[in-house]
C-alpha atoms as a PDB file:
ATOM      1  CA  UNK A   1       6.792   6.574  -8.301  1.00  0.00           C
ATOM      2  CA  UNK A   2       8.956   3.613  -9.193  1.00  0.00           C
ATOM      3  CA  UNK A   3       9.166   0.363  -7.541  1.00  0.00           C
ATOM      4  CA  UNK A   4      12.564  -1.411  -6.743  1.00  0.00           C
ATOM      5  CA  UNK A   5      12.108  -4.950  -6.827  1.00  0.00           C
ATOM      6  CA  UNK A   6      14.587  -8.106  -7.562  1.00  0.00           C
ATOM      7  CA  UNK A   7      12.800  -8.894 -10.829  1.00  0.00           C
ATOM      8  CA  UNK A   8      13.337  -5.599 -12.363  1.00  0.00           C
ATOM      9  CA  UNK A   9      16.062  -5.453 -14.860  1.00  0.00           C
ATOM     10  CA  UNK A  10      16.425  -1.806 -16.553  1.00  0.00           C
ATOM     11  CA  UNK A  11      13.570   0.898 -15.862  1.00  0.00           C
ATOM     12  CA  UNK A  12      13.687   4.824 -16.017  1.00  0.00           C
ATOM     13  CA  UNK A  13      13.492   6.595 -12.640  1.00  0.00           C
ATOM     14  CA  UNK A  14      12.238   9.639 -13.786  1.00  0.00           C
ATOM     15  CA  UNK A  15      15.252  11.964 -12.704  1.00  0.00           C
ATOM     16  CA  UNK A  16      17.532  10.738 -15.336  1.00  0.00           C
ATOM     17  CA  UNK A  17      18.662   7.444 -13.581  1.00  0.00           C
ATOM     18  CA  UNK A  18      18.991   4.030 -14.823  1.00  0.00           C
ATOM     19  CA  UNK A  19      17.919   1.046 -12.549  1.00  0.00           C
ATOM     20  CA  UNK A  20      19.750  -2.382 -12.764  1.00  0.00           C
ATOM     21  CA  UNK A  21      19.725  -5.338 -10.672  1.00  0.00           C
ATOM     22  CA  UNK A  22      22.165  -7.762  -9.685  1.00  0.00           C
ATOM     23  CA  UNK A  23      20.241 -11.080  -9.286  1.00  0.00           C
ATOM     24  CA  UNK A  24      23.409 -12.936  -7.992  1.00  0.00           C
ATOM     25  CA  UNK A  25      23.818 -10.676  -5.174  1.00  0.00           C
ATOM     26  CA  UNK A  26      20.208  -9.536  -4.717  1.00  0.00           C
ATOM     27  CA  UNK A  27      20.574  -5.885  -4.772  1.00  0.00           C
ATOM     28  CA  UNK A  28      19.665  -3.391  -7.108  1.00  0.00           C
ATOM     29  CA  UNK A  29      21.476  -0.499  -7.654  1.00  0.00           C
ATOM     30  CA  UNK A  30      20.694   3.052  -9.463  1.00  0.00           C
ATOM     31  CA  UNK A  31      23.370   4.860 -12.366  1.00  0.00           C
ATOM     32  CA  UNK A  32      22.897   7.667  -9.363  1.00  0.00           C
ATOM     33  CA  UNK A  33      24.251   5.759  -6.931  1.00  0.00           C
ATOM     34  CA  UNK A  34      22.153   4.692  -4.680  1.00  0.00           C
ATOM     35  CA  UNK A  35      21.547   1.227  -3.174  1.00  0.00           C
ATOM     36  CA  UNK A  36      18.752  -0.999  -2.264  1.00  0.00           C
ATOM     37  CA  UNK A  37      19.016  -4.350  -0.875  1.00  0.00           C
ATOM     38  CA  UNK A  38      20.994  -6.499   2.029  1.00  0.00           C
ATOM     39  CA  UNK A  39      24.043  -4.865   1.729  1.00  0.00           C
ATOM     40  CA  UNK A  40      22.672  -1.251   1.003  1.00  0.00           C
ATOM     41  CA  UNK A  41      20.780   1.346   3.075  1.00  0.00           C
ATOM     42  CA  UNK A  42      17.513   0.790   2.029  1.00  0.00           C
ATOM     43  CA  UNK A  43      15.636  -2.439   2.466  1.00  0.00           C
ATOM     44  CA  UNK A  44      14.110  -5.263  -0.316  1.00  0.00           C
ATOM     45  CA  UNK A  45      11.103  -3.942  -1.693  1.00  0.00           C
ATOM     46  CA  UNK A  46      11.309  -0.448  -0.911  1.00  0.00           C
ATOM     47  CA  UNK A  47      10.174   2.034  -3.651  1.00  0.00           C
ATOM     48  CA  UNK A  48      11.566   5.364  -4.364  1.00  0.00           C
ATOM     49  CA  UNK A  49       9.107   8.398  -3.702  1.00  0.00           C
ATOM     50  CA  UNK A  50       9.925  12.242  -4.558  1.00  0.00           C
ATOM     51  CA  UNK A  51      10.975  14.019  -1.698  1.00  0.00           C
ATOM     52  CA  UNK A  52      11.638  17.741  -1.481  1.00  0.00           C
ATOM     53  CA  UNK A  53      14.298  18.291  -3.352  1.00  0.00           C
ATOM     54  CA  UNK A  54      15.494  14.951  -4.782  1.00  0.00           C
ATOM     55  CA  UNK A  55      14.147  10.947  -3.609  1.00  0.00           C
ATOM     56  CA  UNK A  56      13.737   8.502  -0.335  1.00  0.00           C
ATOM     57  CA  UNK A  57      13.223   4.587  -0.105  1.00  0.00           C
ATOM     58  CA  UNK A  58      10.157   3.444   1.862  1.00  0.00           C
ATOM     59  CA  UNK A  59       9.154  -0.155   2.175  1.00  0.00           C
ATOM     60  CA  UNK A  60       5.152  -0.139   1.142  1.00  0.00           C
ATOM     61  CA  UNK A  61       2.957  -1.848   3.330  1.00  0.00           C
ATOM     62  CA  UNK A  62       1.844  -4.718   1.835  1.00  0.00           C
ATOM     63  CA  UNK A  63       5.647  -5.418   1.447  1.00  0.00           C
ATOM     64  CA  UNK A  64       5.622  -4.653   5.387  1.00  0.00           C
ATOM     65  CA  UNK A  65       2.646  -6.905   6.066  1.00  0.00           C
ATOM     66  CA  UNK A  66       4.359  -9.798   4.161  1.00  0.00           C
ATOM     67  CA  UNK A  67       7.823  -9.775   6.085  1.00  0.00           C
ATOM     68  CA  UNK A  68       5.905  -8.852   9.193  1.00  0.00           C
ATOM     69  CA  UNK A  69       3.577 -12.692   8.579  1.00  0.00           C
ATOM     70  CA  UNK A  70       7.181 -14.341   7.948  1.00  0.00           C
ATOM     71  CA  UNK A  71       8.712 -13.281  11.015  1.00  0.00           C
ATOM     72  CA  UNK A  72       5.730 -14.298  12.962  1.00  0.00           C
ATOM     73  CA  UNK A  73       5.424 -17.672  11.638  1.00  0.00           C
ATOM     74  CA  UNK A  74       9.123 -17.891  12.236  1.00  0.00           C
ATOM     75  CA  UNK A  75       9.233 -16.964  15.851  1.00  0.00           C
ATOM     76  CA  UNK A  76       6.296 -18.954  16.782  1.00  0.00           C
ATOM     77  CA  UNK A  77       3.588 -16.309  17.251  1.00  0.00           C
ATOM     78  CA  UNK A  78       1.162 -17.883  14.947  1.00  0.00           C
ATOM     79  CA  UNK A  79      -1.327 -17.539  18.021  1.00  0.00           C
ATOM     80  CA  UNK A  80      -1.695 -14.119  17.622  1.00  0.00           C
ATOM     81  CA  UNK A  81      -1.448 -13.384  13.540  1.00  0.00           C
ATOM     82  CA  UNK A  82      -0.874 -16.131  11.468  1.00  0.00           C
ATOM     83  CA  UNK A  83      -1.431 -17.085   7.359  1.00  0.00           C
ATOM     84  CA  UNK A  84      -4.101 -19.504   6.792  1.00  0.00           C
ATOM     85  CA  UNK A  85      -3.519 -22.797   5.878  1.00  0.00           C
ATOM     86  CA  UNK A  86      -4.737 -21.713   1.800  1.00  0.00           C
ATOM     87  CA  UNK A  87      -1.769 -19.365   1.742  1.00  0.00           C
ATOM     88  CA  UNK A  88      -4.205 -17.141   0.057  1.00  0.00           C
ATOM     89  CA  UNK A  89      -5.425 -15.105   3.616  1.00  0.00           C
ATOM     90  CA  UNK A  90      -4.001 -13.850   7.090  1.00  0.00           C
ATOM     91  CA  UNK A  91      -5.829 -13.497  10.464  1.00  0.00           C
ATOM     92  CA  UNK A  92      -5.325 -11.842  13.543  1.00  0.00           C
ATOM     93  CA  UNK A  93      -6.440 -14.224  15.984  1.00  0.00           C
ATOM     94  CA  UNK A  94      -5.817 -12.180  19.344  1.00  0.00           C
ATOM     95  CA  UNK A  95      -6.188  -8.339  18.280  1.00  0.00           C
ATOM     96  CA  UNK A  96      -4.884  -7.322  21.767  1.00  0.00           C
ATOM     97  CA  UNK A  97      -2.013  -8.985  21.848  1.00  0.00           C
ATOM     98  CA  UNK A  98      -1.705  -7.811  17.553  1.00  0.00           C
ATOM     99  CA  UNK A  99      -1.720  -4.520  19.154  1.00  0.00           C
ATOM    100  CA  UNK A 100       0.449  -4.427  21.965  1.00  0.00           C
ATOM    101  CA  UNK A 101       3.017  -6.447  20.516  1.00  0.00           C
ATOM    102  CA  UNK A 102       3.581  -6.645  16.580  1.00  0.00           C
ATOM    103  CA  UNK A 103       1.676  -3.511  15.558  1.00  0.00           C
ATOM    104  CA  UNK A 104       4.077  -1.298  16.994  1.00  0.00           C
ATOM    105  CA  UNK A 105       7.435  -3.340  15.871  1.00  0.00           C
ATOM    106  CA  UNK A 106       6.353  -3.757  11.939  1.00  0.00           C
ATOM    107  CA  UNK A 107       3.862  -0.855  11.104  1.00  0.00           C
ATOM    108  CA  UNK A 108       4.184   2.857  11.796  1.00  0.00           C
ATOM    109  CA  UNK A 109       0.171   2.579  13.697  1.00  0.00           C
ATOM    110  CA  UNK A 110      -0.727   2.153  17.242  1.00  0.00           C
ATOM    111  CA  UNK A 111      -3.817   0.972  16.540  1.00  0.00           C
ATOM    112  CA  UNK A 112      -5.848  -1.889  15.489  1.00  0.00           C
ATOM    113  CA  UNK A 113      -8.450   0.518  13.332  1.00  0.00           C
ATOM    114  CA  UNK A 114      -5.307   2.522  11.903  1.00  0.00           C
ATOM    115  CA  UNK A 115      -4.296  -1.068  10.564  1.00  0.00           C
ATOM    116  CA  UNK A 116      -7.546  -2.031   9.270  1.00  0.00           C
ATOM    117  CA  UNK A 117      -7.417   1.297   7.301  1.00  0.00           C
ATOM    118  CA  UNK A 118      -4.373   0.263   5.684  1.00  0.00           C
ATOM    119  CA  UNK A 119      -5.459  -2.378   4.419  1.00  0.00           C
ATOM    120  CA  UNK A 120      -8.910  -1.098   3.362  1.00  0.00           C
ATOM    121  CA  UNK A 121      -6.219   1.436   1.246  1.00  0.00           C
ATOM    122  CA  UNK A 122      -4.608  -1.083  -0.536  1.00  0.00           C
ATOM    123  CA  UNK A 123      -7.665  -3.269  -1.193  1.00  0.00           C
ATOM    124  CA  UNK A 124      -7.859  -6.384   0.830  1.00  0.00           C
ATOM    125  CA  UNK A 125     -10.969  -7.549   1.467  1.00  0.00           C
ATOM    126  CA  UNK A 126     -12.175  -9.083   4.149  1.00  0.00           C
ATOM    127  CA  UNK A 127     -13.901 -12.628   4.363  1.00  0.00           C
ATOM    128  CA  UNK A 128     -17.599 -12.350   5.752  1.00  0.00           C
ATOM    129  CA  UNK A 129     -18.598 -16.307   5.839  1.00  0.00           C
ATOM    130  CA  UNK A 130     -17.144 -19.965   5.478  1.00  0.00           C
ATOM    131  CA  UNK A 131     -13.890 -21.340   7.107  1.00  0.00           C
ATOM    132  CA  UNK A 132     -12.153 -18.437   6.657  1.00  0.00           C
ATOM    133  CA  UNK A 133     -14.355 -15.797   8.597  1.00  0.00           C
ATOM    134  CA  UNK A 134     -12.337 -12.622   9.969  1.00  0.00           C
ATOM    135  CA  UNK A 135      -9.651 -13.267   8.077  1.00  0.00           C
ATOM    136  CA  UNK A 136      -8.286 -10.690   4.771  1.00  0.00           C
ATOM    137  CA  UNK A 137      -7.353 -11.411   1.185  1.00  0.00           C
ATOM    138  CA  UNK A 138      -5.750  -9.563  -1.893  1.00  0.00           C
ATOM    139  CA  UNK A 139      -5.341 -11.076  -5.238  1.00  0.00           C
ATOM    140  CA  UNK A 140      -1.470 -10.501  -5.048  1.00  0.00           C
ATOM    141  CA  UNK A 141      -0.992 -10.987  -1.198  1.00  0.00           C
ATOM    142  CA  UNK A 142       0.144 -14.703  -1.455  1.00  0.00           C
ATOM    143  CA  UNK A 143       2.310 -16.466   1.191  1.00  0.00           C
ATOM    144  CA  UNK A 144       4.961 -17.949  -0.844  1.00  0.00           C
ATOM    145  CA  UNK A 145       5.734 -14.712  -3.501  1.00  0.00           C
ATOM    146  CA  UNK A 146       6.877 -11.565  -1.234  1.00  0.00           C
ATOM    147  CA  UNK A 147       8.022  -9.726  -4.465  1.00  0.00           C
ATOM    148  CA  UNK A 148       4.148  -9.963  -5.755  1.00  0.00           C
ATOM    149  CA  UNK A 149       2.784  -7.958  -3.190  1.00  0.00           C
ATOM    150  CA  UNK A 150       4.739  -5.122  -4.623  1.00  0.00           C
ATOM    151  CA  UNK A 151       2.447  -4.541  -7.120  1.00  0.00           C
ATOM    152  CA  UNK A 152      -0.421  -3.839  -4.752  1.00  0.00           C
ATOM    153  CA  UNK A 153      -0.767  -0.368  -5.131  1.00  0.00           C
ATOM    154  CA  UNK A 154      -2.216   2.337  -2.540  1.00  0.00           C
ATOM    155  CA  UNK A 155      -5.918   3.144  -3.729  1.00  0.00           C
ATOM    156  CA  UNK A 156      -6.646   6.939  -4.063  1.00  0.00           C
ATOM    157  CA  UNK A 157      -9.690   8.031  -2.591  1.00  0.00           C
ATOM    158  CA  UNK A 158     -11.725  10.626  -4.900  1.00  0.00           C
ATOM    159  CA  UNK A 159     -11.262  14.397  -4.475  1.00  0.00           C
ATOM    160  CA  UNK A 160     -13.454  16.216  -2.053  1.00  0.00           C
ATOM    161  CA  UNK A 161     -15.349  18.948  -3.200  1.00  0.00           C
ATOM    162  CA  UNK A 162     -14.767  21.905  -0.660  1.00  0.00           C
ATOM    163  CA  UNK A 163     -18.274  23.428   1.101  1.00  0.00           C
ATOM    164  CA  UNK A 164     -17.605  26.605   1.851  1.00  0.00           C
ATOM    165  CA  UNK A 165     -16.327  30.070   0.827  1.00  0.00           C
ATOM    166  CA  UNK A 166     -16.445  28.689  -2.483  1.00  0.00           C
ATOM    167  CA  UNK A 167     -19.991  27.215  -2.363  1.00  0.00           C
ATOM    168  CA  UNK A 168     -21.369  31.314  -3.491  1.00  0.00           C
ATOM    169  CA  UNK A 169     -19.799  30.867  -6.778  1.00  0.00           C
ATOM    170  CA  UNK A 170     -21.803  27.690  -7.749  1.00  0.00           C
ATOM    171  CA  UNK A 171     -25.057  30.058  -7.558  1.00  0.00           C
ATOM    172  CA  UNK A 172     -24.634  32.098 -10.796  1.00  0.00           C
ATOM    173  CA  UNK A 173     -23.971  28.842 -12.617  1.00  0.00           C
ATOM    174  CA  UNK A 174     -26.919  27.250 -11.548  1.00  0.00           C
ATOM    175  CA  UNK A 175     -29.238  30.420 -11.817  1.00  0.00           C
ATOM    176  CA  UNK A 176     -27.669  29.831 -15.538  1.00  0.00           C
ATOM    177  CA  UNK A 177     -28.809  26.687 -16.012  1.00  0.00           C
ATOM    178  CA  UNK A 178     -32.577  27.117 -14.242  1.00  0.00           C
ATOM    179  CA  UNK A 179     -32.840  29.961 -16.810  1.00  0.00           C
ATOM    180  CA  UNK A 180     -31.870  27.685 -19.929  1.00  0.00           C
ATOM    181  CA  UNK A 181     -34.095  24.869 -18.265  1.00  0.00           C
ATOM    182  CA  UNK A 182     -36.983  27.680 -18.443  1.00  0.00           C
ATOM    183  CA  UNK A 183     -36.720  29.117 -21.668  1.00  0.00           C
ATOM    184  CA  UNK A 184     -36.195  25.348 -23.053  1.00  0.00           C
ATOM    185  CA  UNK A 185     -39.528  24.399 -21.592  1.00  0.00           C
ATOM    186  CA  UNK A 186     -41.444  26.863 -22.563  1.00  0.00           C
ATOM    187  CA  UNK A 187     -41.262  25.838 -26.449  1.00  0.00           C
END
């Protein structure tokens, strides 16, 4: 999993490809082919994932979130989401609205709770107490550096042991280990 962003100069790709940006004309393009950028078919700050048989661009959402605060502020719908005035946090101030009208335009959720999940993913936390109540942070999530937020990554949530069919084998073991625990006491 690479990440494709403006400040990158030369990085492996994993599949033989060399990555190399053009700062002047704010694209970056791979020895492969492929574009990314204003002029290409993928957009800023997507990052290229395996896919089948070869790659695909998505736009992580952080990156999403960012643009998503931008356009917001820039259309005047501050009322409903907004940054803070720290540039450090964002709010949703009217979650209905959030949801009826921006959630479904930026993210791929329908929900206010699928949101809230995403976020909890990529670890933003939210504010309990003090002026900024209800509102959510991230160390790299700041207002005036988009390209930071790309390096919030997606955290993985620990494996899941299976209860089961499986759960039968577990009973030798442990009928093992009670023996060993005997015979060790018993000294």
């Amino acid at each position: 999993l690479q990440r494709v962003t403006m400040t990158d100069v030369h990085q492996n790709e994993g599949v033989g490809g060399q990555l190399a940006v053009d700062h002047a004309n704010a694209t970056s393009t791979t020895s492969l082919g492929h574009e990314d950028g204003p002029n290409g078919n993928n957009s800023a700050g997507s990052i290229r994932v395996v896919s089948g048989s070869g790659f695909r661009y998505v736009v992580p959402f952080p990156y999403r979130l960012h643009k998503m605060l931008s356009d917001v502020d820039s259309r005047g719908d501050a009322s409903i989401v907004s940054w803070m005035p720290d540039g450090l946090h964002f709010k949703v101030h009217d979650p209905q609205r959030f949801v009826e009208s921006i959630i479904p335009s930026a993210f791929k959720q329908k929900s206010l709770k699928s949101f809230q999940r995403q976020l909890h993913l990529y670890g933003f936390q939210r504010v309990q107490d003090g002026p900024n109540k209800g509102s959510y942070w991230h160390e790299h999530f700041v207002q005036d550096n988009r390209d930071l937020c790309l390096t919030i990554s997606r955290i993985k949530a620990p494996k899941r042991s299976r209860v089961g069919s499986n759960s039968n084998s577990n009973k030798p073991i442990l009928k093992k280990n009670l023996d060993i625990l005997v015979v060790a006491t018993q000294f």
